[in-house]
C-alpha atoms as a PDB file:
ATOM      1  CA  UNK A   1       0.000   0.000   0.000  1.00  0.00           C
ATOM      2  CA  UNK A   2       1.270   3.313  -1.072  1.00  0.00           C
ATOM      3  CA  UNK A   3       1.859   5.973   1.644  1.00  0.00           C
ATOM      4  CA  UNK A   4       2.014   9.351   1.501  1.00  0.00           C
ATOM      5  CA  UNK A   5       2.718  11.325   4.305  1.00  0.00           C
ATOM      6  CA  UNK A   6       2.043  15.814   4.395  1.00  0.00           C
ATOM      7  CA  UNK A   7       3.773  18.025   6.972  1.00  0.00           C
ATOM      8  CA  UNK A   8       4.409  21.569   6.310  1.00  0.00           C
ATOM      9  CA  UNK A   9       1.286  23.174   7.294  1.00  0.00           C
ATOM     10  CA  UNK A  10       0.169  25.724  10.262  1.00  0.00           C
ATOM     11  CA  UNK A  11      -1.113  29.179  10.885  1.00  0.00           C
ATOM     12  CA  UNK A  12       0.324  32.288   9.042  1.00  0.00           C
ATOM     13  CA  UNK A  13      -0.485  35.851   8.801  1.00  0.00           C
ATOM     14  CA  UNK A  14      -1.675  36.901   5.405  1.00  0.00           C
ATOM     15  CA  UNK A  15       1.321  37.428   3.073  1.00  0.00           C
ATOM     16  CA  UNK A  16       3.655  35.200   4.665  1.00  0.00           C
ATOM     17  CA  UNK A  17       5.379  31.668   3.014  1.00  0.00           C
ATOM     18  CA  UNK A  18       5.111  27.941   3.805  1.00  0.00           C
ATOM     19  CA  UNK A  19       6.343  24.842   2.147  1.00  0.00           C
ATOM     20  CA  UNK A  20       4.981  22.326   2.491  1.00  0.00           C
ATOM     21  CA  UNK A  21       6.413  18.561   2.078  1.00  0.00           C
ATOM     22  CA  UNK A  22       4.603  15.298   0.841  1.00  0.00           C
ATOM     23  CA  UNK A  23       6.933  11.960   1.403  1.00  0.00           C
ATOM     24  CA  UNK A  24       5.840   8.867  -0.335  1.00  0.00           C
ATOM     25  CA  UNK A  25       6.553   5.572   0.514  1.00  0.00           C
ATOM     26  CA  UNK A  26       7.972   4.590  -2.947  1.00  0.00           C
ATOM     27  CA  UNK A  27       9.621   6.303  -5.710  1.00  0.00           C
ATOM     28  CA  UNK A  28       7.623   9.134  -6.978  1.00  0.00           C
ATOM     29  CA  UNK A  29       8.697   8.311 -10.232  1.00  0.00           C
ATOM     30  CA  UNK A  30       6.269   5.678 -10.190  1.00  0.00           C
ATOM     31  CA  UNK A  31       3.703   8.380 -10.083  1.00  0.00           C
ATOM     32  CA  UNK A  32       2.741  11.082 -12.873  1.00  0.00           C
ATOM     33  CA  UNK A  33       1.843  13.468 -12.511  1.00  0.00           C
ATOM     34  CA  UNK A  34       2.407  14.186  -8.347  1.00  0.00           C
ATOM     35  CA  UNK A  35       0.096  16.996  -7.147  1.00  0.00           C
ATOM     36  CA  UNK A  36      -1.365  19.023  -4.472  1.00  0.00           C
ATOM     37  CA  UNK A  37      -4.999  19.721  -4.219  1.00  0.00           C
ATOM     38  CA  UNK A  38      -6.680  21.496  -1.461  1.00  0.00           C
ATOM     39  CA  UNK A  39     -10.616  21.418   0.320  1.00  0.00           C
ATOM     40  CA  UNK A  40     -12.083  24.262   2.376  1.00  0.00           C
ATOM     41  CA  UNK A  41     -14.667  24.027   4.695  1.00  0.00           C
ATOM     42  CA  UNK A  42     -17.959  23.290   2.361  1.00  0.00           C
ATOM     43  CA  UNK A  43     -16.209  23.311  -0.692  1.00  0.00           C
ATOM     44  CA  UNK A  44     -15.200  20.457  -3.186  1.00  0.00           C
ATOM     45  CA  UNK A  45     -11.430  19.562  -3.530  1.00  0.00           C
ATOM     46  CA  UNK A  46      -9.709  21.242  -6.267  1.00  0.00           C
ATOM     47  CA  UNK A  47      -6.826  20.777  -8.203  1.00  0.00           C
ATOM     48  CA  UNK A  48      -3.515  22.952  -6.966  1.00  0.00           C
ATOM     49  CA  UNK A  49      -0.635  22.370  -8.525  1.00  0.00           C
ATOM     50  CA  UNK A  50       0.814  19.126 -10.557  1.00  0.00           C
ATOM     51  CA  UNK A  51       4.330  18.294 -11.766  1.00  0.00           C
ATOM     52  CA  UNK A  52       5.265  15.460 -14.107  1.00  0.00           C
ATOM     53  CA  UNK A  53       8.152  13.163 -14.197  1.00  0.00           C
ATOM     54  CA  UNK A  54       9.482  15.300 -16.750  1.00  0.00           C
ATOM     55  CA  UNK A  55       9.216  18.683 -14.494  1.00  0.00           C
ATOM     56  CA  UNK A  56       6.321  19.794 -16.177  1.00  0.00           C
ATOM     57  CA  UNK A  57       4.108  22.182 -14.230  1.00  0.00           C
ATOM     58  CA  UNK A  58       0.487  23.257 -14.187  1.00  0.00           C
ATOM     59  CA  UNK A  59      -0.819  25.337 -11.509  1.00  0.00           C
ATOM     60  CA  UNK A  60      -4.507  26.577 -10.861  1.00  0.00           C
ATOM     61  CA  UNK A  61      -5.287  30.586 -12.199  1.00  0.00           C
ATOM     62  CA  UNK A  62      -5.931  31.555  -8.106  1.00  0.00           C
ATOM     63  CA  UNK A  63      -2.288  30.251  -6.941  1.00  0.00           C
ATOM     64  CA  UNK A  64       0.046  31.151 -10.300  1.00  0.00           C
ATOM     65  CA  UNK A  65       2.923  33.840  -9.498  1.00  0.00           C
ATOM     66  CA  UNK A  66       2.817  32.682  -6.059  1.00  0.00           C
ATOM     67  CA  UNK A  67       2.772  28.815  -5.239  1.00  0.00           C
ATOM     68  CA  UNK A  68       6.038  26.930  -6.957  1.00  0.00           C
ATOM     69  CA  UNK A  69       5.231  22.880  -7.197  1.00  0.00           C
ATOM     70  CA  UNK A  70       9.010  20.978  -7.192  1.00  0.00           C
ATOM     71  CA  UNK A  71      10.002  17.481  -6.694  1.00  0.00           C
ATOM     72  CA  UNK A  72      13.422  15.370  -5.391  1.00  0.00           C
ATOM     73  CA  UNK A  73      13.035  12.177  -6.957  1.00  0.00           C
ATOM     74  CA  UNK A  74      16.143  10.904  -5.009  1.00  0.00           C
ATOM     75  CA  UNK A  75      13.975  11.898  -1.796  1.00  0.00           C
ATOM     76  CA  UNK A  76      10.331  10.630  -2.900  1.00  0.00           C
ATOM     77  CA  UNK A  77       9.321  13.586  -2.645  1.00  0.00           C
ATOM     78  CA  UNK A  78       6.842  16.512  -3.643  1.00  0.00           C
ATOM     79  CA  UNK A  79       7.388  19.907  -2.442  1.00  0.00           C
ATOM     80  CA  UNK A  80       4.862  23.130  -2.794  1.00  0.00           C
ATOM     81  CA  UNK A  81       6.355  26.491  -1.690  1.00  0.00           C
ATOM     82  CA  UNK A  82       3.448  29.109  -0.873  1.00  0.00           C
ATOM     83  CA  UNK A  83       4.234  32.830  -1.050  1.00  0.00           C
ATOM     84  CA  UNK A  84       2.130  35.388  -0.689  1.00  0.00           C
ATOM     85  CA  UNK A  85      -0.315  33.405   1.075  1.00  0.00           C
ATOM     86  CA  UNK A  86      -3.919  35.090   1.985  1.00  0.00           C
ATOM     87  CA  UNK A  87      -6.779  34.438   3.758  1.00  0.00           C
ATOM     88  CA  UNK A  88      -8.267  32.220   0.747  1.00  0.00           C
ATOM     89  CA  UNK A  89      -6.112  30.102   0.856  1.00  0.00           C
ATOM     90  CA  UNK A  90      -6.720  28.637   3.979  1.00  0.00           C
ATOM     91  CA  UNK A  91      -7.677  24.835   3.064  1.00  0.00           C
ATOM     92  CA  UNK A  92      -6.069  21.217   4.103  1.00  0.00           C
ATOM     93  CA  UNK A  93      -3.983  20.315   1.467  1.00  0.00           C
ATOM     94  CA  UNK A  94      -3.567  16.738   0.073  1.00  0.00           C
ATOM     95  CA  UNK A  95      -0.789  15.267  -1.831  1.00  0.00           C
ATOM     96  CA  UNK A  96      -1.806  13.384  -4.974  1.00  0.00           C
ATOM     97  CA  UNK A  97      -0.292  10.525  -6.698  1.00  0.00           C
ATOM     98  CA  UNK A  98      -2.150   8.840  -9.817  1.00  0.00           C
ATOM     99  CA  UNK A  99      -1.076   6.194 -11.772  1.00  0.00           C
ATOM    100  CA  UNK A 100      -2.438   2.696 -13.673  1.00  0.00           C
ATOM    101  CA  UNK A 101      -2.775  -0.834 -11.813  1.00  0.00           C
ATOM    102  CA  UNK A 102      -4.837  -2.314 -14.246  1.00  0.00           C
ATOM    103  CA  UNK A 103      -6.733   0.313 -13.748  1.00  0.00           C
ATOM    104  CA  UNK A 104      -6.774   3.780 -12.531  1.00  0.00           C
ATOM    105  CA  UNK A 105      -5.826   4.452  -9.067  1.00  0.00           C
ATOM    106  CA  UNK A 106      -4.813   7.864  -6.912  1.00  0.00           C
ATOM    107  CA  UNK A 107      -3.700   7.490  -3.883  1.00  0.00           C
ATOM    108  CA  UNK A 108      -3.833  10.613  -0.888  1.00  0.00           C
ATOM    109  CA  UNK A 109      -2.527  11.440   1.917  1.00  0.00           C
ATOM    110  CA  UNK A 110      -4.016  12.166   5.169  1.00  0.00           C
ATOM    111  CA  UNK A 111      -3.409  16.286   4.497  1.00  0.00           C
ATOM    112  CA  UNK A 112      -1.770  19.153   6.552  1.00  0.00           C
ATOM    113  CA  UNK A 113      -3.829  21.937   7.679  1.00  0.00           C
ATOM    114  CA  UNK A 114      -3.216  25.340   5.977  1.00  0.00           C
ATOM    115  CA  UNK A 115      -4.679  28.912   7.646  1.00  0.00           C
ATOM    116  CA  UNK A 116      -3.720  32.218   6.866  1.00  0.00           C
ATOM    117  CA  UNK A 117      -5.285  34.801   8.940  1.00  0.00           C
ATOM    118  CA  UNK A 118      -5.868  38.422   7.991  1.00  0.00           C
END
């Protein structure tokens, strides 16, 4: 069973940084693409940020200019720097990690709690 484990998160004052971390139990290259998604209170999980095995990079229109998705493949692991944070973006964020066993399959982890207070 595949295993991926957040840390990273906590409380920061609007315009500050965190990074947050997402270890996997496996190499990540196993995965593709690895990504971060993030749920607020009554809302539906949405997509962050994603990075291929290549490096590749897609990021959603609310976090470009300020989130930065990276990867260590020699680590298993997924990073997500947050700048700028504000009050929006205050979420629990989930590291992603699709990929094929006769058939489809993404696995989570547990999430880290994000808040950013104004």
């Amino acid at each position: 069973q595949v295993q991926l484990v957040e840390s990273g998160g906590g409380l920061v004052q609007a315009g500050g940084s965190l990074r947050l971390s997402c270890v996997a139990s496996e190499s990540i290259l196993n995965f593709n693409p690895m990504g971060w998604y993030r749920q607020a209170p009554g809302k539906q999980r949405e997509l962050v940020a994603t990075i291929t095995s290549g490096g590749r990079t897609n990021y959603a229109d609310s976090v470009k200019g300020r989130f930065t998705i990276s990867r260590d493949n020699a680590k298993n692991t997924v990073y997500l720097q947050m700048n700028s944070l504000k009050p929006e973006d205050t979420a629990v964020y989930y590291c992603n990690a699709p990929r094929y066993e006769t058939r489809p399959v993404a696995y989570w982890g547990q999430g880290t709690q994000v808040t950013v207070s104004s």
